[in-house]
N, C-alpha and C. Protein backbone atom coordinates (compact mmCIF):
# COMPACT_ATOMS: atom_id res chain seq x y z
N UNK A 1 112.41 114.61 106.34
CA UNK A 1 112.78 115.73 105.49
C UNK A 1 111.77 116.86 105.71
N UNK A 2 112.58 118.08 106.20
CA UNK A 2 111.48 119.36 106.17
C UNK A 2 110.97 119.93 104.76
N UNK A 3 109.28 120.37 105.03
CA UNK A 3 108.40 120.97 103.70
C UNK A 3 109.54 121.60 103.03
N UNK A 4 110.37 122.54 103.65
CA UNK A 4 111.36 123.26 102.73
C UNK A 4 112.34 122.57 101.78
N UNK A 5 112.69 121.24 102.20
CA UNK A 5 114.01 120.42 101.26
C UNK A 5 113.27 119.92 100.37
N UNK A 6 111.84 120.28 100.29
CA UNK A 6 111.38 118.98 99.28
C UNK A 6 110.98 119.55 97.62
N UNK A 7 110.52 118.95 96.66
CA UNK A 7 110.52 119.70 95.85
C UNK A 7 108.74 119.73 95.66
N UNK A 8 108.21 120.69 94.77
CA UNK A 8 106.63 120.56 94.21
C UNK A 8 106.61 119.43 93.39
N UNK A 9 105.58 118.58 93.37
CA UNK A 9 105.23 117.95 91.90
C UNK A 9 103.70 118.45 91.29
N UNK A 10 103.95 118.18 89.80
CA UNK A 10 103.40 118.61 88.81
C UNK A 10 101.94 117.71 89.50
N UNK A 11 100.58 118.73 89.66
CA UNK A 11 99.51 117.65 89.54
C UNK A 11 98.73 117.87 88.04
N UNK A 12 98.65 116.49 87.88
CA UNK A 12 97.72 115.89 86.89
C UNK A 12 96.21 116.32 86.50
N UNK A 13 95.39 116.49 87.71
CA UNK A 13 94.04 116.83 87.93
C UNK A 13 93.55 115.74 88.92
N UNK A 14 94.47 114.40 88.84
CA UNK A 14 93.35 113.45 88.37
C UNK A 14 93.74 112.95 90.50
N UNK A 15 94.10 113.88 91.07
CA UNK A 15 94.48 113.84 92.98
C UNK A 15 93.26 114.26 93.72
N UNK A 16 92.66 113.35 94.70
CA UNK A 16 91.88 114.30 95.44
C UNK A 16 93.13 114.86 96.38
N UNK A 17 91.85 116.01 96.73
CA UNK A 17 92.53 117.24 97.97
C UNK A 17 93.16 116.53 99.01
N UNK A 18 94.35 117.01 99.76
CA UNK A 18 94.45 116.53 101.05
C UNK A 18 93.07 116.38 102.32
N UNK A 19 92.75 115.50 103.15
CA UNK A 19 91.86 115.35 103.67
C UNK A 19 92.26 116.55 104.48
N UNK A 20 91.11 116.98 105.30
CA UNK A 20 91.49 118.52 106.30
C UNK A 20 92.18 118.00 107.68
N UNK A 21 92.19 116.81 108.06
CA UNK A 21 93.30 116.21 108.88
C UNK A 21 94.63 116.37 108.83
N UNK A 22 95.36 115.98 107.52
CA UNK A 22 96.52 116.20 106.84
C UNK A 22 96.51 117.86 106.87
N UNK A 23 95.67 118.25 106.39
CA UNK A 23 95.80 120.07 106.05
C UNK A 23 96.02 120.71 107.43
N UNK A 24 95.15 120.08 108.06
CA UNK A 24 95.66 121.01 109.98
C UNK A 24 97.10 120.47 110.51
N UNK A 25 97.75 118.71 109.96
CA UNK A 25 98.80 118.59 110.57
C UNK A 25 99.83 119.12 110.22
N UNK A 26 99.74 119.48 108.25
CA UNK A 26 101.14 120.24 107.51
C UNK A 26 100.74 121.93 107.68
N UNK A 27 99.39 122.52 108.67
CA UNK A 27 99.65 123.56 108.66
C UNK A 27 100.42 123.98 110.15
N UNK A 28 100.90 123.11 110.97
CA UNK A 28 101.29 123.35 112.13
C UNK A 28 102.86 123.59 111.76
N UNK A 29 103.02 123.15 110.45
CA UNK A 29 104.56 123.39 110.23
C UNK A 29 104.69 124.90 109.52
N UNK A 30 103.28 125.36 109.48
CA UNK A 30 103.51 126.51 108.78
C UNK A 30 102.81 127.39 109.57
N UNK A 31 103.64 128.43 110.88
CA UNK A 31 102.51 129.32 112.05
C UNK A 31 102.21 130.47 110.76
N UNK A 32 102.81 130.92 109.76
CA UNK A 32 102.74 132.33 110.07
C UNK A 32 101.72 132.25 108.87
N UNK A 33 101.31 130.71 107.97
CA UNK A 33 100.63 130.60 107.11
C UNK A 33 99.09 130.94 107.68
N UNK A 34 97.72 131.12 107.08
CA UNK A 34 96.88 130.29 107.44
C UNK A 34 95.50 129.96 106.58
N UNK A 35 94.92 129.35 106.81
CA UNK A 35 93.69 128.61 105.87
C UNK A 35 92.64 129.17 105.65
N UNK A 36 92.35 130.10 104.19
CA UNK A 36 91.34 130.86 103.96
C UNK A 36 90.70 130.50 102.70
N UNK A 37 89.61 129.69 103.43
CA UNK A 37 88.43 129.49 101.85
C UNK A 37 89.23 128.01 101.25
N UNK A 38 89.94 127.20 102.10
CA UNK A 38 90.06 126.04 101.48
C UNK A 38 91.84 126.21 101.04
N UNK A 39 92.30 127.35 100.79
CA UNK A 39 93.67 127.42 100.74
C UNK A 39 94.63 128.34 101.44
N UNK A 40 95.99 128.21 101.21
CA UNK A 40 96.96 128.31 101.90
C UNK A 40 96.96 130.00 101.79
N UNK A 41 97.14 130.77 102.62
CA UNK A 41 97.00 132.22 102.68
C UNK A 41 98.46 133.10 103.88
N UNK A 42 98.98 133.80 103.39
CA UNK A 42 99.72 134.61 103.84
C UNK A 42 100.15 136.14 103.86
N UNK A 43 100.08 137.28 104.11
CA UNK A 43 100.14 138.19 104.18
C UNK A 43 101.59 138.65 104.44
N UNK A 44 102.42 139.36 103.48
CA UNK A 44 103.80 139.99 104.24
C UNK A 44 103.47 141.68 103.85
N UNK A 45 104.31 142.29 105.19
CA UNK A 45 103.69 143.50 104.95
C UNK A 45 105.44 144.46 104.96
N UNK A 46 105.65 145.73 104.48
CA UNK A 46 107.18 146.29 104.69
C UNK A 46 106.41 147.34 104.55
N UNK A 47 107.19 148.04 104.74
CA UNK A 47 107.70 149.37 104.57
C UNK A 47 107.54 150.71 103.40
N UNK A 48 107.30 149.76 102.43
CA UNK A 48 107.21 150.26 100.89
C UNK A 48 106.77 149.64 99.64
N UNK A 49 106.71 150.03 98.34
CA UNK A 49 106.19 149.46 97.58
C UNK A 49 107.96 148.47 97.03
N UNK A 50 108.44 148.86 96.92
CA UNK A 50 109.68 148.15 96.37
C UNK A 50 110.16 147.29 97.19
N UNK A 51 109.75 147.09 98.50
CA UNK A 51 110.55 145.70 99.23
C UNK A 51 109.45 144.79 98.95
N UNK A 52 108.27 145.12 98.90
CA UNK A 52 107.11 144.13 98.65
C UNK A 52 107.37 143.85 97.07
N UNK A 53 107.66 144.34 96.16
CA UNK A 53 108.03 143.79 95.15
C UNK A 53 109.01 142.88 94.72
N UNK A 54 110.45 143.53 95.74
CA UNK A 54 111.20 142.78 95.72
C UNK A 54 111.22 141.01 95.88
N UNK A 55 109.79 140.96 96.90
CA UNK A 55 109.87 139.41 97.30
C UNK A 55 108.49 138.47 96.41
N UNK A 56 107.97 139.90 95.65
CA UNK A 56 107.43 139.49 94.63
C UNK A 56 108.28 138.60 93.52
N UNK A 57 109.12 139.50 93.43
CA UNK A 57 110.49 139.26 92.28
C UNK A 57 110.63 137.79 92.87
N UNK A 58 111.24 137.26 94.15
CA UNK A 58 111.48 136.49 94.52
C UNK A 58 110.70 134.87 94.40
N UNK A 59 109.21 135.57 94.63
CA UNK A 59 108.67 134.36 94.98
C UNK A 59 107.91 133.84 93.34
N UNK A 60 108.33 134.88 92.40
CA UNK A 60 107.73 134.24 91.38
C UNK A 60 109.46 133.52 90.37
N UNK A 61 110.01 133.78 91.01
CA UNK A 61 111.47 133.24 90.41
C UNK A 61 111.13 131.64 91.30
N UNK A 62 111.09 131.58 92.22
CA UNK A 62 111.02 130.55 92.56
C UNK A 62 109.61 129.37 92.16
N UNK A 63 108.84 129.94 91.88
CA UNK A 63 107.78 129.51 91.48
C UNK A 63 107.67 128.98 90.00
N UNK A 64 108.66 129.25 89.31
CA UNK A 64 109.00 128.73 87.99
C UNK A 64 110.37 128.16 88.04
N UNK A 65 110.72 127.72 88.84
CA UNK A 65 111.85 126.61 89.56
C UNK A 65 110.88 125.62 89.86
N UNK A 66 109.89 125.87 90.82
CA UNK A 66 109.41 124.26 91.35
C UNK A 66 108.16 123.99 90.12
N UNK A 67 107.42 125.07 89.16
CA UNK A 67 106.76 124.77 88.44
C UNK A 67 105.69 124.68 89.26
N UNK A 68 105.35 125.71 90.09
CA UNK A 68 104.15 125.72 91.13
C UNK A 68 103.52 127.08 90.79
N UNK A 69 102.53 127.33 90.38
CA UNK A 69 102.46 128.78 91.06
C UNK A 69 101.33 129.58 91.46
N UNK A 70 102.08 130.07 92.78
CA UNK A 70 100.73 131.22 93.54
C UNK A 70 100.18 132.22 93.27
N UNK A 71 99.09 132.37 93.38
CA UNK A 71 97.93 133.47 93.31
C UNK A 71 98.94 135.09 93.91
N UNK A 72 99.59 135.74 93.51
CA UNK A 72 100.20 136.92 94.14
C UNK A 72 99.20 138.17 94.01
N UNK A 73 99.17 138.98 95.34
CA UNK A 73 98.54 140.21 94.96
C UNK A 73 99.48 141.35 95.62
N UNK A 74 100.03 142.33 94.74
CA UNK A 74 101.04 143.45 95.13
C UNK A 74 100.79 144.75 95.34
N UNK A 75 100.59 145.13 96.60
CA UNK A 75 99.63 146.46 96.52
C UNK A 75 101.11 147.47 97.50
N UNK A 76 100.95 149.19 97.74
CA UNK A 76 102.02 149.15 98.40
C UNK A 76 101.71 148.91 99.84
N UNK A 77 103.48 148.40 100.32
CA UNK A 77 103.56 148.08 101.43
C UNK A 77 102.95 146.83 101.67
N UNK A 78 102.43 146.11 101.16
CA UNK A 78 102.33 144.61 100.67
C UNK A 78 102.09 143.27 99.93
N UNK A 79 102.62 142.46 100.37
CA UNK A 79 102.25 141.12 99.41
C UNK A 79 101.54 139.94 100.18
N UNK A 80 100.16 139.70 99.32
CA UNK A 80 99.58 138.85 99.56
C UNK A 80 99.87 137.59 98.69
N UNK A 81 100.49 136.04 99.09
CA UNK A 81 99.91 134.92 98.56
C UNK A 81 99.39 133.97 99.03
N UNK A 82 98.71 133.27 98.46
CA UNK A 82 97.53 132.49 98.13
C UNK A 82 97.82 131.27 97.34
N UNK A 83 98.13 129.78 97.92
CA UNK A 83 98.70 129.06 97.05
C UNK A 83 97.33 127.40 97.11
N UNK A 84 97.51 126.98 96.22
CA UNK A 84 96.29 126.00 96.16
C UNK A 84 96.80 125.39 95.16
N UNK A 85 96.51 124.21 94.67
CA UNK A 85 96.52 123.64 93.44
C UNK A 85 95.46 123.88 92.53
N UNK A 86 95.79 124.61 91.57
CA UNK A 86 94.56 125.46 90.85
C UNK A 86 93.88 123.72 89.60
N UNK A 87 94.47 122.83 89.54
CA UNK A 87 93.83 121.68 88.62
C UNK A 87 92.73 120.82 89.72
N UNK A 88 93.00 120.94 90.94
CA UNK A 88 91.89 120.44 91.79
C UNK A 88 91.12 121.31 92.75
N UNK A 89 92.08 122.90 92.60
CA UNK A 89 90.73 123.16 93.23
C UNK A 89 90.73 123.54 95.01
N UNK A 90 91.94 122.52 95.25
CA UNK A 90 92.57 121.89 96.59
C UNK A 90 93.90 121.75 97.22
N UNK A 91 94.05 121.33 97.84
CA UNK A 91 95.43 121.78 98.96
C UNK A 91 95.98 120.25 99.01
N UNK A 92 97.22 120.52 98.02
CA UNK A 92 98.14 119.38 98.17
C UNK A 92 99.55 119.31 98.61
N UNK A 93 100.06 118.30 98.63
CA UNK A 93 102.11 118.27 99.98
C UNK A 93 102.30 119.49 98.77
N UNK A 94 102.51 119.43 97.49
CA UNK A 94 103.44 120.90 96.96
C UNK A 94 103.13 122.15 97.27
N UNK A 95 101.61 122.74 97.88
CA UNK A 95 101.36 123.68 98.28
C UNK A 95 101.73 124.25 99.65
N UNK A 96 102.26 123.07 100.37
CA UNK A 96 102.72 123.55 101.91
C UNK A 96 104.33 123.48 101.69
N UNK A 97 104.67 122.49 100.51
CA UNK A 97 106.21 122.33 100.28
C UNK A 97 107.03 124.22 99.56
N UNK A 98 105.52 124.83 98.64
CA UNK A 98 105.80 126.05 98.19
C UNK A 98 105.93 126.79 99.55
N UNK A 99 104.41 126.81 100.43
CA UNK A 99 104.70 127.96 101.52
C UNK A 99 106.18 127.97 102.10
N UNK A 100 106.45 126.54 102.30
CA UNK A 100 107.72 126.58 103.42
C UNK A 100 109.30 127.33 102.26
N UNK A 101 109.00 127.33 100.96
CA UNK A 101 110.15 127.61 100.59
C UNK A 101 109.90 128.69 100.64
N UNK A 102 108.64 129.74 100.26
CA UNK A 102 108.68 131.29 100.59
C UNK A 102 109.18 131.69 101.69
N UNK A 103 108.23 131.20 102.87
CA UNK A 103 109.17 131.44 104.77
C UNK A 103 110.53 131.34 104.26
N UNK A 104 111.41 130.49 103.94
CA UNK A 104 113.00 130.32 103.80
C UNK A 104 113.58 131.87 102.81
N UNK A 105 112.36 132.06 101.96
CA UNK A 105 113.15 133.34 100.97
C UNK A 105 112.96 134.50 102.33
N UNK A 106 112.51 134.93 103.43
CA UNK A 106 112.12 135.54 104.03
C UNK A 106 113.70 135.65 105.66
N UNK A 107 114.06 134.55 105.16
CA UNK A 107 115.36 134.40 106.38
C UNK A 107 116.20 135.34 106.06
């Protein structure tokens, strides 16, 4: 099953981080992601302030669907996120399962 079909789960606190083995193999499924300061980092850039919002709109609709949610920063002409599991701190399967559903809002 691809990162995208799968769903987030809720963490507890109580998970260590993915080891950085696991983190380099689920980031090969993600090129356009990449690893800054321990978490998942992406940059989308348009045209204007309203298409970058637009996928603002997007990615926080979805983000209260899987009950995940990323660090967003909306400036014009782009959107930065930043996704981690904020109860550990660390990079777990729902944080690469979130990136891959953003890439899919992006098709």
């Amino acid at each position: 099953m691809s990162l995208s079909e799968k769903s987030c789960v809720p963490c507890r606190g109580d998970v260590p981080p993915l080891p950085p083995s696991e983190v380099e193999g689920l980031l090969l499924e993600l090129p356009a992601w990449s690893l800054v300061d321990g978490h998942l980092y992406r940059r989308f850039d348009f045209p204007d302030f309203t298409s970058a919002l637009a996928l603002l709109n997007q990615v926080a609709a979805l983000a209260e669907v899987e009950g995940h949610h990323p660090d967003l920063l909306l400036a014009w002409g782009r959107l930065e996120v930043t996704i981690f599991t904020h109860a550990i701190n660390g990079l777990t399967e729902s944080d690469f399962v979130l990136a891959a559903k953003i890439d899919r809002l992006r098709r």
